[in-house]
Protein backbone atom coordinates (compact mmCIF):
# COMPACT_ATOMS: atom_id res chain seq x y z
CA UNK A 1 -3.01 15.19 0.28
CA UNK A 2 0.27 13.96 0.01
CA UNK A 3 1.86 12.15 -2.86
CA UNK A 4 3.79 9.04 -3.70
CA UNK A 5 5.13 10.83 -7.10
CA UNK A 6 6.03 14.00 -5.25
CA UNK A 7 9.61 13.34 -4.15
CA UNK A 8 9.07 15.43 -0.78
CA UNK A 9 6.06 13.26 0.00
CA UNK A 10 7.54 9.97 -1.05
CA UNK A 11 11.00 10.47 0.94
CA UNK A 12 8.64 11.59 4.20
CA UNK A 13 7.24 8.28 3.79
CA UNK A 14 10.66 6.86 3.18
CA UNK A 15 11.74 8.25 6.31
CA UNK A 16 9.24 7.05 8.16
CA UNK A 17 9.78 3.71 7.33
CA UNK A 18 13.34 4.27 8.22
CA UNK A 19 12.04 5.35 11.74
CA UNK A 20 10.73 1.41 12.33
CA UNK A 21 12.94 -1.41 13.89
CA UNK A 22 12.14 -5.21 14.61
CA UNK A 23 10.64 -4.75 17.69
CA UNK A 24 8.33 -1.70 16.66
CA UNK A 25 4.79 -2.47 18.40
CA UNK A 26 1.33 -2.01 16.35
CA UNK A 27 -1.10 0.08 17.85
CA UNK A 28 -3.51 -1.86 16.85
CA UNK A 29 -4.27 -5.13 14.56
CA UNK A 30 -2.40 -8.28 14.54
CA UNK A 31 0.42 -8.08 11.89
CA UNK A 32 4.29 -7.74 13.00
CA UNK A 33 6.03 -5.05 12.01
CA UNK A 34 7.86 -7.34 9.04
CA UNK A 35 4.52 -8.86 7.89
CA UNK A 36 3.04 -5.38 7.87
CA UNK A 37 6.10 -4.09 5.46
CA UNK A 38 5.34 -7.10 3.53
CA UNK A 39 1.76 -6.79 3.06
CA UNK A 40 2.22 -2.71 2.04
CA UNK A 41 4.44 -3.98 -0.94
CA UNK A 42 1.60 -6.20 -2.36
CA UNK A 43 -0.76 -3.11 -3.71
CA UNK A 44 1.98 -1.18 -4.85
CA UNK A 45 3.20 -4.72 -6.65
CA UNK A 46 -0.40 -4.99 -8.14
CA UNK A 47 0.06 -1.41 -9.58
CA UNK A 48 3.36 -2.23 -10.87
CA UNK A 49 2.10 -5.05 -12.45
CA UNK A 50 4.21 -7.53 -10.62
CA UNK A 51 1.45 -8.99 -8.71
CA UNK A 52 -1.42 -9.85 -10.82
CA UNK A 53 -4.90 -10.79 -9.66
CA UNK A 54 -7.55 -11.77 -10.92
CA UNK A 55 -10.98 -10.14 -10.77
CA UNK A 56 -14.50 -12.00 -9.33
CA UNK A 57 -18.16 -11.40 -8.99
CA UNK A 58 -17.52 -9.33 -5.73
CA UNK A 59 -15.23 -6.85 -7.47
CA UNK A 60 -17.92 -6.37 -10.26
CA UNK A 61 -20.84 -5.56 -7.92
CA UNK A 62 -19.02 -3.89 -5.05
CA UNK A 63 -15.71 -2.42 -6.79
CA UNK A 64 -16.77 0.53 -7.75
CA UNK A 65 -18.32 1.58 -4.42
CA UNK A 66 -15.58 0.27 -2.55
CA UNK A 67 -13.18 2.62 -4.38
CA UNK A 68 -15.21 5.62 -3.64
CA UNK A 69 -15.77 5.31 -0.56
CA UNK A 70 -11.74 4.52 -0.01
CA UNK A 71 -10.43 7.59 -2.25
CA UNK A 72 -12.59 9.97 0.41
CA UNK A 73 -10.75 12.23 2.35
CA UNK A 74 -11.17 10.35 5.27
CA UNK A 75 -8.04 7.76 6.73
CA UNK A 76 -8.80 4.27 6.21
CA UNK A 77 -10.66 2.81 9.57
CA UNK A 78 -8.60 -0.02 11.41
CA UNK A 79 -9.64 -2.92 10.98
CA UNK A 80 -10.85 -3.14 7.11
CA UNK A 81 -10.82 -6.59 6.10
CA UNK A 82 -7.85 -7.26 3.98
CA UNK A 83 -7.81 -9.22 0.46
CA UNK A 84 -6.30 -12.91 0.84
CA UNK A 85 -3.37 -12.16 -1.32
CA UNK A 86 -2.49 -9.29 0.98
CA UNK A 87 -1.87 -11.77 4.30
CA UNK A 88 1.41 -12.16 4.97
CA UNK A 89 1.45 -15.75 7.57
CA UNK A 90 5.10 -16.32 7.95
CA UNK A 91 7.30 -13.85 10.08
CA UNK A 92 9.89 -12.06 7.02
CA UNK A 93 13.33 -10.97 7.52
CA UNK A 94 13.03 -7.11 8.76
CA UNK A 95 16.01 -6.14 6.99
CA UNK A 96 15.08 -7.58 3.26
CA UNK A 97 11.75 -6.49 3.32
CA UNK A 98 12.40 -3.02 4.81
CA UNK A 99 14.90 -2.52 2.08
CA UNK A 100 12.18 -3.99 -0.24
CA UNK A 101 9.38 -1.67 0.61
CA UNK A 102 12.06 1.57 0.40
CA UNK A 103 12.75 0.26 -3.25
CA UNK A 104 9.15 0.02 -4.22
CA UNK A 105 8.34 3.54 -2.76
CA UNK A 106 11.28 5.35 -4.34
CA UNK A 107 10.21 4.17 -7.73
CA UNK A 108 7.28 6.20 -8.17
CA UNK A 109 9.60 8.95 -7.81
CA UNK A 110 12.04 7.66 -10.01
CA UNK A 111 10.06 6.61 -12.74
CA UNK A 112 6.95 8.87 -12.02
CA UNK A 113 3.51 7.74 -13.85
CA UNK A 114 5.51 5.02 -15.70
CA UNK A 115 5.42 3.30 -12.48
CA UNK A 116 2.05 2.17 -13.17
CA UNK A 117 1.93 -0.67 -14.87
CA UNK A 118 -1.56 -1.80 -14.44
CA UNK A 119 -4.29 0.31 -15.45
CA UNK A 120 -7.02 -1.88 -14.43
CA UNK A 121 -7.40 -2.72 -10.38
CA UNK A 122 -8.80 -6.18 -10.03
CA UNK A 123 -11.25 -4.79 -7.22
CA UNK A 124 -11.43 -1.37 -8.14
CA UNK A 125 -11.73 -1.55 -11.96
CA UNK A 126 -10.25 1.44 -14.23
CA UNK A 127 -8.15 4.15 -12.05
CA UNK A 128 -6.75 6.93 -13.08
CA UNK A 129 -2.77 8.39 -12.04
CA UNK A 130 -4.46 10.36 -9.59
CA UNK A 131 -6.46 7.11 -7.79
CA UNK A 132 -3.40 5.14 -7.93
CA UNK A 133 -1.21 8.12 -6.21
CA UNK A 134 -4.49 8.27 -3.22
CA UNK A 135 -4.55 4.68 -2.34
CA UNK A 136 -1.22 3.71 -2.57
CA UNK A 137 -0.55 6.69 -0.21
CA UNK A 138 -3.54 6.28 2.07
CA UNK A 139 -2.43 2.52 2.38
CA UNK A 140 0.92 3.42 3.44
CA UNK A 141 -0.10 5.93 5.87
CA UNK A 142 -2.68 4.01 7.67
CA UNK A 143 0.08 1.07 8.33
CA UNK A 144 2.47 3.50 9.53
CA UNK A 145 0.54 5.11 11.44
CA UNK A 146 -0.62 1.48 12.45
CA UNK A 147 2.83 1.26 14.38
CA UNK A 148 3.11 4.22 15.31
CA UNK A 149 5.66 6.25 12.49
C-alpha cells in the first residue's frame, strides 16, 4: 500500500488533488467537490492534533472493531456513515481549501512521524505510525477516487 510519509506516494496524492477543479462531479455521494476537500482535512487535523474530539460509549464498544475492519486491505465501501464533525454543510472556497488540503498532505512528508500529534484516535483508540499512515491514506483515496482523480 501506498504511503502518506513516502514522498512518491504523498506527491501522487498531491497530484491528484491538483487534477480536481470546481466543477469536478462525484461519482457517487452527496458532497461537492470543496466540501469533500474540506471534510478529508478533518482526520488528518485529528491526527495532527488540531482537531480534538472527544471519545463516547460507541467508540469504547465498537472502536476497536471498527478499526480492524477499516485497516483491511480492502477500499473503504461508499457510503460509510461519516462522524458529525466530519460534515462539511456550507459550500467552501475551492481555492483555500484545495491549497489547505495540499498543505496538510505535504506535511507528513515534511515532518515525517512527527506529524502525528495524537496518539490516541477518539474512535479508534491507541494506533500505531503504521495505522495512522493506512487510514489517512485509505481516506484520501476513497474521496478521490469518489470524484473521479
Amino acid at each position: 500500500m501506498e504511503s502518506v510519509f513516502d514522498t512518491q506516494g504523498n506527491q501522487k496524492i498531491v497530484a491528484r488533488i491538483e487534477k480536481l477543479t470546481p466543477i469536478t462531479l462525484s461519482q457517487w455521494g452527496k458532497m461537492t467537490v470543496s466540501q469533500m476537500m474540506e471534510h478529508c482535512q478533518q482526520p488528518i487535523k485529528v491526527a495532527n492534533g488540531t482537531l480534538n474530539l472527544k471519545s463516547n460509549w460507541m467508540s469504547f464498544l465498537f472502536g476497536k472493531m471498527m478499526k480492524k475492519k477499516l485497516l483491511e486491505s480492502k477500499p473503504f465501501a461508499h457510503g460509510m456513515p461519516t462522524v458529525k464533525e466530519f460534515r462539511i454543510a456550507h459550500e467552501p472556497d475551492f481555492e483555500s481549501t484545495k491549497k489547505e488540503l495540499i498543505d496538510l498532505i505535504i506535511a507528513f512528508t515534511n515532518e515525517g512521524h512527527a506529524s502525528i500529534k495524537n496518539p490516541k484516535h477518539p474512535f479508534f483508540g491507541e494506533m500505531t505510525m503504521e495505522e495512522w499512515d493506512i487510514l489517512q491514506w485509505k481516506h484520501l483515496d476513497h474521496h478521490l477516487k469518489q470524484f473521479g482523480v
